[in-house]
Each structure stands twice: as C-alpha cells, then as structure tokens.
N, C-alpha and C. Protein backbone atom coordinates (compact mmCIF):
# COMPACT_ATOMS: atom_id res chain seq x y z
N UNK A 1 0.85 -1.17 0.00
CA UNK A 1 0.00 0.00 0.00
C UNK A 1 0.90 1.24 0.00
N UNK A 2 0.96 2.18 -1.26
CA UNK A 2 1.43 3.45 -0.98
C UNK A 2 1.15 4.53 -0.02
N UNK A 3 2.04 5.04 0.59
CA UNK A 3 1.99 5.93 1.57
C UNK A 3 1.67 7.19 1.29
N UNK A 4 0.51 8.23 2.03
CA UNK A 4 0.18 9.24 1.57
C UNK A 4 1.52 10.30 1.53
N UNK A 5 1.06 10.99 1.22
CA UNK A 5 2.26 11.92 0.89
C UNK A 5 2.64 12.51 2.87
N UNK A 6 1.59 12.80 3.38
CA UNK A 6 1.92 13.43 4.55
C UNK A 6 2.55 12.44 5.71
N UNK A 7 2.28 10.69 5.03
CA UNK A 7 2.95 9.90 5.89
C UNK A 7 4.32 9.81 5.74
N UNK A 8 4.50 9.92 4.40
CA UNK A 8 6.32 10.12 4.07
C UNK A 8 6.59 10.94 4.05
N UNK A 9 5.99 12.18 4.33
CA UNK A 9 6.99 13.58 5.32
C UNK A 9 7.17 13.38 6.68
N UNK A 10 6.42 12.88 7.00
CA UNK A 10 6.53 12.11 8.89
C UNK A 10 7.43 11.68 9.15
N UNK A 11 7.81 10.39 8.19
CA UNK A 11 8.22 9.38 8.45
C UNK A 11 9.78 9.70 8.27
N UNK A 12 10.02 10.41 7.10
CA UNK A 12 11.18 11.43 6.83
C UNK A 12 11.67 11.92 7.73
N UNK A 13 10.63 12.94 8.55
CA UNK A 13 10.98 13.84 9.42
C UNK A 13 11.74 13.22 11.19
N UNK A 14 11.00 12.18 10.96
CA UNK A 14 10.88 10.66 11.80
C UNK A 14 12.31 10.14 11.47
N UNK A 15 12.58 9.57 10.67
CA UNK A 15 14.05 9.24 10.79
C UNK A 15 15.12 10.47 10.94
N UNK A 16 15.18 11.42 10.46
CA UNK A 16 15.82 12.63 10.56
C UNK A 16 15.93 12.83 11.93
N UNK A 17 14.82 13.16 13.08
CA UNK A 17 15.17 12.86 14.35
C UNK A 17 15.39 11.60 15.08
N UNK A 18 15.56 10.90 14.62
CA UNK A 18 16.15 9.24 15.01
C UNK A 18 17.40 9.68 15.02
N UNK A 19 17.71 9.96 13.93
CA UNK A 19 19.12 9.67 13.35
C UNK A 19 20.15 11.19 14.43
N UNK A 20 19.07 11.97 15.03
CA UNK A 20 20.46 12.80 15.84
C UNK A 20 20.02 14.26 15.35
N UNK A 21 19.74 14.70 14.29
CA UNK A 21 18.77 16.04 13.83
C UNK A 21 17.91 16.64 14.87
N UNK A 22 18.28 17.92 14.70
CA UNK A 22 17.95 18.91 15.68
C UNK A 22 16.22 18.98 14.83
N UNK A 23 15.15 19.69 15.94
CA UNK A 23 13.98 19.98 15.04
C UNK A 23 14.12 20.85 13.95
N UNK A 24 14.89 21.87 14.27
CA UNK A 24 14.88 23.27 13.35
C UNK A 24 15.74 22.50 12.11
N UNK A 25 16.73 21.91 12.73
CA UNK A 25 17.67 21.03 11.21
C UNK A 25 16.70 19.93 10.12
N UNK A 26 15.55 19.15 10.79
CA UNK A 26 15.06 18.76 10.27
C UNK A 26 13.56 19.61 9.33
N UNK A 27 13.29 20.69 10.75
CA UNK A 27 12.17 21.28 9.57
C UNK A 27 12.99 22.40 8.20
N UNK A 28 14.02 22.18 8.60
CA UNK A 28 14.95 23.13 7.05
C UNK A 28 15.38 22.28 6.44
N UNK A 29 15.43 21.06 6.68
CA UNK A 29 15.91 19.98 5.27
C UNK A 29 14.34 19.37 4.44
N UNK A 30 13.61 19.68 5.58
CA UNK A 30 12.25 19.00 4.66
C UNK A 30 11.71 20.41 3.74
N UNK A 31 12.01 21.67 4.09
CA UNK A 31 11.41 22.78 3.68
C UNK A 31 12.31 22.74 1.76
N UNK A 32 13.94 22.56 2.62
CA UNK A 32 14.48 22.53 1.21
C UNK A 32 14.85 21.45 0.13
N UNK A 33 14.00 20.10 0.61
CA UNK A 33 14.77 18.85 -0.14
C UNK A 33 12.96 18.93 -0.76
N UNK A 34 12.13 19.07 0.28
CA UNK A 34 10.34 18.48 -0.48
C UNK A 34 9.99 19.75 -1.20
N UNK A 35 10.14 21.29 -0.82
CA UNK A 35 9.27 22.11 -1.68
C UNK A 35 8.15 22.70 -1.02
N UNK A 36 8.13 22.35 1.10
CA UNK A 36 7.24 22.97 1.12
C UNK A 36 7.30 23.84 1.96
N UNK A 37 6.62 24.58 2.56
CA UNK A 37 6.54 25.80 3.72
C UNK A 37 7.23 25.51 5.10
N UNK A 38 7.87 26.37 5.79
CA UNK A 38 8.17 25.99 7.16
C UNK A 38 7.26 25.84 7.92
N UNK A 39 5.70 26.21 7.42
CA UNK A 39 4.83 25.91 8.66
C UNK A 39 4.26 24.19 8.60
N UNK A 40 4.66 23.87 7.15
CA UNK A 40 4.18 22.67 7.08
C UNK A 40 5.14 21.82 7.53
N UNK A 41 6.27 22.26 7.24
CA UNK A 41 7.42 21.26 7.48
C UNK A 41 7.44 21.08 8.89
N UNK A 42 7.37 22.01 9.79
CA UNK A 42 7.02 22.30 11.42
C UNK A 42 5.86 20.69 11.59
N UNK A 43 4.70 21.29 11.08
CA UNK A 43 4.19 19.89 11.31
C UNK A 43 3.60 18.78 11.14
N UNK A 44 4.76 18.33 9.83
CA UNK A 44 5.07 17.11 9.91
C UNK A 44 6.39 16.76 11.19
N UNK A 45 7.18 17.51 11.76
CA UNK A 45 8.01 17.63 12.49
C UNK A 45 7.51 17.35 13.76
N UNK A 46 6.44 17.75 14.34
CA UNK A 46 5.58 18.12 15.01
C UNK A 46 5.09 16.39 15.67
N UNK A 47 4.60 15.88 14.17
CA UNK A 47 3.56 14.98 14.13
C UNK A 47 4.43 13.61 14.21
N UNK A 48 6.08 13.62 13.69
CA UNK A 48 7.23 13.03 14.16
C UNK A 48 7.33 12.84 15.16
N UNK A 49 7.19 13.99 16.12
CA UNK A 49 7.71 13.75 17.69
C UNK A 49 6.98 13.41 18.46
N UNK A 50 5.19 13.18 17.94
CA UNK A 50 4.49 12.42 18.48
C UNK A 50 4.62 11.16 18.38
N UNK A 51 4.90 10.57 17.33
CA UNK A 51 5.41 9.45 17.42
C UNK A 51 6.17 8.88 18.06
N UNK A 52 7.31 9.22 18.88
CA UNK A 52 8.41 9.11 19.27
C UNK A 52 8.44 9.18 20.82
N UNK A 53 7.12 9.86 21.35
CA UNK A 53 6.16 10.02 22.80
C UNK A 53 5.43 8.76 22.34
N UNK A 54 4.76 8.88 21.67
CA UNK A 54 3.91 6.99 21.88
C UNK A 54 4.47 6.33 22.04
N UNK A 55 6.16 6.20 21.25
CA UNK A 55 6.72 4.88 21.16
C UNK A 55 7.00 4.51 22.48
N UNK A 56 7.12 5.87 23.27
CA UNK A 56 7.95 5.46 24.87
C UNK A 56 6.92 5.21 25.16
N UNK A 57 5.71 6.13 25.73
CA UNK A 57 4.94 5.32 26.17
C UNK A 57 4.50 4.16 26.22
N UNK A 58 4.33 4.12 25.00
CA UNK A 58 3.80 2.42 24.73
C UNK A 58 4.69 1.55 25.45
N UNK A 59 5.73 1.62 25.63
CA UNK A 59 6.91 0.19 25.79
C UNK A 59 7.21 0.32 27.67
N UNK A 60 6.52 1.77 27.98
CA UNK A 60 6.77 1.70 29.79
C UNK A 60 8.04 1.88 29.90
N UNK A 61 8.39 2.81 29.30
CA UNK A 61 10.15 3.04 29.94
C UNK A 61 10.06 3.96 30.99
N UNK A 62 10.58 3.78 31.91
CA UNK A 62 10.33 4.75 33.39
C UNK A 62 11.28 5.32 33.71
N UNK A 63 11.65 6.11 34.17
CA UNK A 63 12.87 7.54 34.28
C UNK A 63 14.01 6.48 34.55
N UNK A 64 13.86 5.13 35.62
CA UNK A 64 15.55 5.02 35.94
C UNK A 64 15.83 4.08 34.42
N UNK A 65 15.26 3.48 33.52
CA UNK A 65 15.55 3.19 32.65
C UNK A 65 16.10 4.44 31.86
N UNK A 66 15.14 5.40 31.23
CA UNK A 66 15.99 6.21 30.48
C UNK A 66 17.31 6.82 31.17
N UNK A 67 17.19 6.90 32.60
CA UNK A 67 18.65 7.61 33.17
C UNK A 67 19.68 6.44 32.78
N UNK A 68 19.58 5.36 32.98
CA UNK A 68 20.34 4.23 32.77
C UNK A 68 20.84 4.05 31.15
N UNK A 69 20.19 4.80 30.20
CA UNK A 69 20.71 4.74 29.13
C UNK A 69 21.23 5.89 28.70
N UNK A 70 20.94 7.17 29.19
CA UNK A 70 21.32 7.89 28.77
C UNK A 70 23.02 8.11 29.65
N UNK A 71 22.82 7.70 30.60
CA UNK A 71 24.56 7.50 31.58
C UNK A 71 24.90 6.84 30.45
N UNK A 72 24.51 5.47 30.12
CA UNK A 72 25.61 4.74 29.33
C UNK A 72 26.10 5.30 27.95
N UNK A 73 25.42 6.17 27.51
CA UNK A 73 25.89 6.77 25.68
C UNK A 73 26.61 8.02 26.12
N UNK A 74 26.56 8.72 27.61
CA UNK A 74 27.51 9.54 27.59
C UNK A 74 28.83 9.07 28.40
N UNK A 75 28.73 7.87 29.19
CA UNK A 75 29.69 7.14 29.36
C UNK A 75 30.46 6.99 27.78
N UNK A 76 29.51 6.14 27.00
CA UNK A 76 30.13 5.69 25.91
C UNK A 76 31.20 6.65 24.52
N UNK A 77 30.12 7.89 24.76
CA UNK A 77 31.07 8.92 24.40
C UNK A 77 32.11 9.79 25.16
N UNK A 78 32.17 9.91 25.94
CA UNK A 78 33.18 10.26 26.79
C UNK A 78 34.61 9.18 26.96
N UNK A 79 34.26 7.64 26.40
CA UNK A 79 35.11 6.96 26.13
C UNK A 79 36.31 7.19 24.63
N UNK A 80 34.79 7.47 23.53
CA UNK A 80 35.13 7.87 22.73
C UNK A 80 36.26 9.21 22.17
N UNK A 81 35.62 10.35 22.97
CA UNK A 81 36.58 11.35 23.20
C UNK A 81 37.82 11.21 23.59
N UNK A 82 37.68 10.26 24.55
CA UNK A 82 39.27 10.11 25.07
C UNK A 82 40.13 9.30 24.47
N UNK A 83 39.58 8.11 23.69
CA UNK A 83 40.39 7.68 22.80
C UNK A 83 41.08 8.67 21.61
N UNK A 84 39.74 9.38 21.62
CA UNK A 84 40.42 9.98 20.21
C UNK A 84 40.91 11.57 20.65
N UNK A 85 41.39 11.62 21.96
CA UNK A 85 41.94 12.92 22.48
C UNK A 85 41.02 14.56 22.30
N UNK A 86 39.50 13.96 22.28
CA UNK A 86 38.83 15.21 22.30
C UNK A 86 38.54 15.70 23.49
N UNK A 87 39.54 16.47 23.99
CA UNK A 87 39.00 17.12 25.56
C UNK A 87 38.04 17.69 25.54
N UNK A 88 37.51 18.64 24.99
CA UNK A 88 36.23 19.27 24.90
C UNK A 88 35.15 18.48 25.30
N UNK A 89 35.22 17.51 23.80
CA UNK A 89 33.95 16.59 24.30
C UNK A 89 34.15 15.99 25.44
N UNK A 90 35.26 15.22 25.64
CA UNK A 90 35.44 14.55 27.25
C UNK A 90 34.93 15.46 28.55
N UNK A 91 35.25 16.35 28.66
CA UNK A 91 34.55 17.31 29.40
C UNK A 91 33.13 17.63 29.60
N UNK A 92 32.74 17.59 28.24
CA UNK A 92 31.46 17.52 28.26
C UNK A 92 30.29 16.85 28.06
N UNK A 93 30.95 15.56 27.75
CA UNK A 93 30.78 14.54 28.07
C UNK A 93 30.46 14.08 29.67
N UNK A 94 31.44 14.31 30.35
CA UNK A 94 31.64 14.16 31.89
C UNK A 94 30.54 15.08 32.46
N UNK A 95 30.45 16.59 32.14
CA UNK A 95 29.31 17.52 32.38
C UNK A 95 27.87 16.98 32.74
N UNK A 96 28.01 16.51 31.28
CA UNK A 96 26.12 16.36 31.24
C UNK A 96 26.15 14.83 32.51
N UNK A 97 27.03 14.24 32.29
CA UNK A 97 26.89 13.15 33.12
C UNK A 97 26.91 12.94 34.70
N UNK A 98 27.55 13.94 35.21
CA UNK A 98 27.72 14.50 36.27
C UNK A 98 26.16 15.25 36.85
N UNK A 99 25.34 16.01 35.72
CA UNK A 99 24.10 16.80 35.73
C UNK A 99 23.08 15.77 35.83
N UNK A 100 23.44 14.68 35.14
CA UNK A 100 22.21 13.71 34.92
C UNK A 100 22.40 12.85 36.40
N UNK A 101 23.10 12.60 36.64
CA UNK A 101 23.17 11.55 37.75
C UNK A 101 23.30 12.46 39.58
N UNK A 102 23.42 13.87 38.96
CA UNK A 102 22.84 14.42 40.33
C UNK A 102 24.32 14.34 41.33
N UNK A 103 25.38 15.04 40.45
CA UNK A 103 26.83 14.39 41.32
C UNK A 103 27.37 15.52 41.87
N UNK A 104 26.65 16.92 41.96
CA UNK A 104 27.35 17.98 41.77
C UNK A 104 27.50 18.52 43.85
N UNK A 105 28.60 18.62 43.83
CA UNK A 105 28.28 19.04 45.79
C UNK A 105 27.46 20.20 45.82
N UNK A 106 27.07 20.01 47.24
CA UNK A 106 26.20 21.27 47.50
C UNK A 106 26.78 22.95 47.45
N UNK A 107 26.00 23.35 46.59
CA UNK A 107 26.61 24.74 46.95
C UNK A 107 26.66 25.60 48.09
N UNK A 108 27.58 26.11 48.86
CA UNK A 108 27.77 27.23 49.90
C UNK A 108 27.15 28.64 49.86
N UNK A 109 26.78 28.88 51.14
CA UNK A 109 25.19 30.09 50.97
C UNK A 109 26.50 31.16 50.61
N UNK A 110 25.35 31.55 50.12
CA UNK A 110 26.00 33.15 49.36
C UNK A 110 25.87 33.19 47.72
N UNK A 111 26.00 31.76 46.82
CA UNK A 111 26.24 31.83 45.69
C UNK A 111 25.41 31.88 45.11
C-alpha cells in the first residue's frame, strides 16, 4: 500500500530525528529537499515527535531506565573522546553526566 504523501513527510521527518537532527535542522531539510513551507514542514516535524512520545509510552520506559541509558551513551562517548583525544567533548561529556546523575556538591550560601 502506498503511503500518503503526509505519511512520508513524517516518516522522513521521523528518521531525521532518530538519526540525531535537531527539530529546526530537520524542519529546514524537509522545507528545502520536499518544496514545502516551514509551517508545514514544522508539522510534519511536530507529528514526528508524536510518534516518538507513543513509542515510549507504549513500551513503559520509566525515568531510571531512560537515566540508565542515557549514563551509558555519555559514558560511551566520553570513552570515545578520550580515545580519540577530544577534551572538549570529554569534558562535556563528563558535564552532562555528572548533571544527569545528580553528582554535583552542594553549593555554599551566598552563591
């Protein structure tokens, strides 16, 4: 069965944020690769990221699961960095990971 046209802008828009694409990066590649408006491209973009809320929902992933994966890909990149001598990223790498897991000491009154 062929797909309507607005399902394969979705679905487009849908892998585009799979794949690591920012929203604004994806509603400017669909605006300039399909031919159509940014308000449309918005939402099919839109109608992408609903998808992507059902999918969690649907499957019951509960915060210490996503914390548990999201530690491990910035574990995993922060490995990465350091193999390949990117301090920056290693750093910030370590950052967000440090933010996510709640590692930061208490701050002293005054600040």
């Amino acid at each position: 069965m062929a797909k309507t046209k607005a399902a394969a802008m979705t679905d487009e828009a849908l892998q585009l944020l799979l794949a690591g694409r920012s929203a604004s990066a994806t509603v400017s590649h669909l605006t300039q690769t399909q031919g159509i408006g940014r308000r449309q491209s918005q939402r099919y973009v839109r109608a992408a990221y609903e998808v992507i809320r059902g999918d969690i929902e649907q499957t019951k992933i509960d915060r210490r699961q996503q914390v548990a994966k999201l530690a491990h890909m910035l574990e995993e990149g922060a490995a990465v960095a350091l193999a390949t001598k990117n301090v920056g990223a290693l750093v910030g790498a370590c950052r967000e990971l440090r933010e996510l897991l709640q590692l930061n000491p208490p701050k002293p009154h005054g600040y």
